[in-house]
Structure formats: C-alpha cells, structure tokens
N, C-alpha and C. Protein backbone atom coordinates (compact mmCIF):
# COMPACT_ATOMS: atom_id res chain seq x y z
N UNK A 1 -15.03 34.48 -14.36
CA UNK A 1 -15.01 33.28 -13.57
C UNK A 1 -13.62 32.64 -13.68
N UNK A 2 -13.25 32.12 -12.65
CA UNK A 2 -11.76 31.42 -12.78
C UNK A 2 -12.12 30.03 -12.06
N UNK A 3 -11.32 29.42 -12.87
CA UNK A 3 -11.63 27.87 -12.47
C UNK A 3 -10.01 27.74 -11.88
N UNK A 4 -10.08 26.91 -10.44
CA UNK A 4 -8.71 26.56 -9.67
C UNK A 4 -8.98 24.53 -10.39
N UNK A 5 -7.55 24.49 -10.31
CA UNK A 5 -7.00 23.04 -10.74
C UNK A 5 -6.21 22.68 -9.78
N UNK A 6 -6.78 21.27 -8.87
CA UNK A 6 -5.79 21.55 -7.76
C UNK A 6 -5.05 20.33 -8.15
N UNK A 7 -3.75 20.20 -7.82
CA UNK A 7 -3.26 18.64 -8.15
C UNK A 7 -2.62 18.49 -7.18
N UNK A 8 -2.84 16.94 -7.36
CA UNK A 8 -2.48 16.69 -5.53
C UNK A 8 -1.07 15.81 -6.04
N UNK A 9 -0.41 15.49 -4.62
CA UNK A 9 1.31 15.25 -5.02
C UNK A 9 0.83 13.31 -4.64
N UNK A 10 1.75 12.51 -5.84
CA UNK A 10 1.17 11.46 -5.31
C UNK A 10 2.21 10.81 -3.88
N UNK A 11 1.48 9.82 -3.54
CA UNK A 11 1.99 9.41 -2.05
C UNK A 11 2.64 8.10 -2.22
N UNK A 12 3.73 8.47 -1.72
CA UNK A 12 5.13 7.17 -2.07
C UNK A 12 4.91 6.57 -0.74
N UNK A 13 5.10 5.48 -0.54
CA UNK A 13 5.74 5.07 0.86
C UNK A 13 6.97 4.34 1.28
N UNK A 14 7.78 4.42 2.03
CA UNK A 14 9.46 4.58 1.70
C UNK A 14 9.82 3.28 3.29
N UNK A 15 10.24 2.86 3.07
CA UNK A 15 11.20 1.85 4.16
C UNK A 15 11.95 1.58 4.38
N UNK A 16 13.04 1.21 5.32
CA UNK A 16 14.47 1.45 5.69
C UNK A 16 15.04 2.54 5.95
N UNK A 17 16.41 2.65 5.71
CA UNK A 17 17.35 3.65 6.27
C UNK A 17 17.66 4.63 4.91
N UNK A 18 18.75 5.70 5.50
CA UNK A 18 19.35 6.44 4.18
C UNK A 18 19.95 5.47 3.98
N UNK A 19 20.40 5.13 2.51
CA UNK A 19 21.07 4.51 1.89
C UNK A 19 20.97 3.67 1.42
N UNK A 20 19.96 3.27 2.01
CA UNK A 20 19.20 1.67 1.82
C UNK A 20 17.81 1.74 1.78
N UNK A 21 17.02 2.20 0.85
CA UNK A 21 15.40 2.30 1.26
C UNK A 21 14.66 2.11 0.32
N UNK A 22 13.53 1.76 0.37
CA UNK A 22 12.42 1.12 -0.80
C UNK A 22 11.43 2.30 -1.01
N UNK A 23 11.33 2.26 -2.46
CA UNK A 23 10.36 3.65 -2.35
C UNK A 23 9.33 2.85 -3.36
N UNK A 24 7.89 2.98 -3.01
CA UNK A 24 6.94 2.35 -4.11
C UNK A 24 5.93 3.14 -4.19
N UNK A 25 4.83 2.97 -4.95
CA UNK A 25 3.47 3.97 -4.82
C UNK A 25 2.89 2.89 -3.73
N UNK A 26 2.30 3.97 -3.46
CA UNK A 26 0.72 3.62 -2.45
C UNK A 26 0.07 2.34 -3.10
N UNK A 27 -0.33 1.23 -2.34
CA UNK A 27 -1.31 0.66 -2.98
C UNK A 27 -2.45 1.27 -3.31
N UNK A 28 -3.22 2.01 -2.79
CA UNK A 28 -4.58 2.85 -3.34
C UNK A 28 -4.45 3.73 -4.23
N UNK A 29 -5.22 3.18 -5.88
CA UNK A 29 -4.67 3.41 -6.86
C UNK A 29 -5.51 5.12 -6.85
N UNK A 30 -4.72 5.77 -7.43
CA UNK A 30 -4.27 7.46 -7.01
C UNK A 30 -4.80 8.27 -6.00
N UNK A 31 -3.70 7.42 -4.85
CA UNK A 31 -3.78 8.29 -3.46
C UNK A 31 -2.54 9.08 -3.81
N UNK A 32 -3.23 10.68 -3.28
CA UNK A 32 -2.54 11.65 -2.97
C UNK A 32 -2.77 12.03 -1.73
N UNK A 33 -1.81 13.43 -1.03
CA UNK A 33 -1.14 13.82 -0.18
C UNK A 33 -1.51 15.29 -0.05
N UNK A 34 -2.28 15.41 1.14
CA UNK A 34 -3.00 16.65 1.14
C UNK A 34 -2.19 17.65 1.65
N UNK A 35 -2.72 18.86 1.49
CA UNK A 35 -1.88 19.52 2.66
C UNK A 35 -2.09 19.31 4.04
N UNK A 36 -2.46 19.06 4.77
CA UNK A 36 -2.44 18.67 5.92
C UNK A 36 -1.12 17.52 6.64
N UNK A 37 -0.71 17.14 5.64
CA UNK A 37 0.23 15.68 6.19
C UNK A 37 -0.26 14.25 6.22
N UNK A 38 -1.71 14.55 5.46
CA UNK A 38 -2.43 13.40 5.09
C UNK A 38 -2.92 12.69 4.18
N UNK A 39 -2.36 11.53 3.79
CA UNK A 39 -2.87 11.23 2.32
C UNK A 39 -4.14 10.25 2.54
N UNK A 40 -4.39 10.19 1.34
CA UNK A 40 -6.04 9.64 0.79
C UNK A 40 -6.25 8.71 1.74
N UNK A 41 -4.99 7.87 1.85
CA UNK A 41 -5.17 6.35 2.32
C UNK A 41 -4.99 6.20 3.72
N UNK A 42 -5.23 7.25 4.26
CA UNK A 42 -5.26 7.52 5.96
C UNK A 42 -3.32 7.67 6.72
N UNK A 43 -2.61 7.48 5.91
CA UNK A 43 -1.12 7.53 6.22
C UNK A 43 -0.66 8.65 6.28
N UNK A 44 0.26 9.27 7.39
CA UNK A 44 0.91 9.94 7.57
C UNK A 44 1.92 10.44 6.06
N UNK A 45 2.14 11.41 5.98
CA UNK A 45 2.84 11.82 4.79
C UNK A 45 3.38 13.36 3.79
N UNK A 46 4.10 13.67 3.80
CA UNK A 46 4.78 14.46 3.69
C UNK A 46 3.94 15.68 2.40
N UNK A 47 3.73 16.32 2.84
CA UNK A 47 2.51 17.37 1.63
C UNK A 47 3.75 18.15 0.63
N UNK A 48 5.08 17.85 0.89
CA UNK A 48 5.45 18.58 -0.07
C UNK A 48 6.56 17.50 -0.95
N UNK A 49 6.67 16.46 -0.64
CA UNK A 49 6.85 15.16 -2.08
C UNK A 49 6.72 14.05 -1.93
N UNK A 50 5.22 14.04 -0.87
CA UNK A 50 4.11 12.80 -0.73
C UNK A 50 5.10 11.52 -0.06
N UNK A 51 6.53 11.52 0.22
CA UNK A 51 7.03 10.25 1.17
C UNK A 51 6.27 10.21 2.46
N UNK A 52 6.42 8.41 2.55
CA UNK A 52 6.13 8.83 4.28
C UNK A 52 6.52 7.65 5.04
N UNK A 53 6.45 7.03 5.55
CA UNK A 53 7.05 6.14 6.41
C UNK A 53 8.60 6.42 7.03
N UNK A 54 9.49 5.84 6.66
CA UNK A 54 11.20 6.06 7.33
C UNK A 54 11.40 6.99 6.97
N UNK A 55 10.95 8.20 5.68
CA UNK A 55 11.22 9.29 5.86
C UNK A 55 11.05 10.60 6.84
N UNK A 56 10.35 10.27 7.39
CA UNK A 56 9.57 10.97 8.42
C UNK A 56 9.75 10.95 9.76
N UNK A 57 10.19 11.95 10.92
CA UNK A 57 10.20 11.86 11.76
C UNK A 57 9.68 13.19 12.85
N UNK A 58 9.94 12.72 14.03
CA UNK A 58 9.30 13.98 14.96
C UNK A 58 10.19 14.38 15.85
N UNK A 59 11.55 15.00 15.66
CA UNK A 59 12.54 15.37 16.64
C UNK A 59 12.26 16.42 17.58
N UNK A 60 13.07 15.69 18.44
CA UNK A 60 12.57 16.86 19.78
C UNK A 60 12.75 18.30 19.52
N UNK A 61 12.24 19.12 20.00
CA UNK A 61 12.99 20.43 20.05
C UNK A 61 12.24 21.67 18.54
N UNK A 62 11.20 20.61 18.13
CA UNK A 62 10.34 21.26 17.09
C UNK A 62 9.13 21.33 17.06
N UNK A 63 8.99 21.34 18.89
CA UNK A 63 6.96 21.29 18.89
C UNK A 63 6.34 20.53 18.38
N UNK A 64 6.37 19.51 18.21
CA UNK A 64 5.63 18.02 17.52
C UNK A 64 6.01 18.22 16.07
N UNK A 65 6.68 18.99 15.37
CA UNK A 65 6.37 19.06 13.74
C UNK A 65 6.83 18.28 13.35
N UNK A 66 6.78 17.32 11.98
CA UNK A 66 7.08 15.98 11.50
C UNK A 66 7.83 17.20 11.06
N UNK A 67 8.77 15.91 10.52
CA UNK A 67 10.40 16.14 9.52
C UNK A 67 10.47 15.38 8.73
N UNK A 68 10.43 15.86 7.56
CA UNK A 68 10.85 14.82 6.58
C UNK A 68 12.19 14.78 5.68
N UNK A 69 12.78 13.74 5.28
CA UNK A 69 14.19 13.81 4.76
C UNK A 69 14.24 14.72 3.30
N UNK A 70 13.41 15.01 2.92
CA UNK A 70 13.10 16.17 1.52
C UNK A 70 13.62 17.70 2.57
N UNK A 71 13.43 17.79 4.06
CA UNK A 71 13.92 18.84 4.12
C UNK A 71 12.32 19.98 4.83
N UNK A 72 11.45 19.05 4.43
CA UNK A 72 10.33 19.92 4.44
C UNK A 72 9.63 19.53 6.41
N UNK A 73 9.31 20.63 6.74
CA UNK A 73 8.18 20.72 8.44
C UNK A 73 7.02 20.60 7.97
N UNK A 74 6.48 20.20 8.82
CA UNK A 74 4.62 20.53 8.76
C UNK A 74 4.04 19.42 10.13
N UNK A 75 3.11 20.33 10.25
CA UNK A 75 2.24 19.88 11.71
C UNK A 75 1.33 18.88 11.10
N UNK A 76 1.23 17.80 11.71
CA UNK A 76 0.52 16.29 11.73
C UNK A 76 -1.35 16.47 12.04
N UNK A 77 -1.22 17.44 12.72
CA UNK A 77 -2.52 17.66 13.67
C UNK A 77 -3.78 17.89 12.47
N UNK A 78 -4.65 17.23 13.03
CA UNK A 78 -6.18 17.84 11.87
C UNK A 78 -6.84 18.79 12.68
C-alpha cells in the first residue's frame, strides 16, 4: 500500500506593479492553490508559487493562458 501526501502551495495575494508590490497571505486561514489555477478561497492564482492578483496576466497571443510573473502558464478554465 502507498500512501500519497499531497501539499498544497500556499496562496499569496500580491498588488501593484514590479517594483512596488504588496505580497500578504490569503485571509482564509490555510488557503492553498490547486492545480487548476484555483485556490481554496475562490481566487484566481498561480499553481506553481500560489501569487495572484498583479501578478497575473492573460496576454494576447497565448490562447487565454494566464501568465504569471514567476514565469509559470497554465489554463484558468475548470
């Protein structure tokens, strides 16, 4: 038998610009960030280092995929 341990990434939420931006936890005390692009607390958010707000965007030219400033793609869609 093998037992899986899943741990989920926790979910920051970030405001402003580069250079200038606020990074705090989630108010919902341990919301994480699924794979999907969705964390606990119904917010948009990055599955591979849980930012989400000003980090995040949807540039043209990538089929709807969010972008996040970590560098990382992933599709929004459930």
């Amino acid at each position: 038998m093998t037992a899986t341990i899943e741990i989920g990434i926790p979910h920051f939420k970030t405001a402003g610009f580069v250079g200038a931006h606020s990074l705090e936890r989630c108010e919902d005390p341990g919301c994480t960030v699924h794979a999907d692009g969705h964390a606990e607390c119904g917010r948009l958010a990055c599955p591979a280092c849980g930012f989400s707000g000003s980090n995040l965007t949807v540039p043209e030219g990538l089929g709807g995929l969010v972008q996040c400033t970590c560098g990382h793609l992933f599709s929004a869609e459930h």
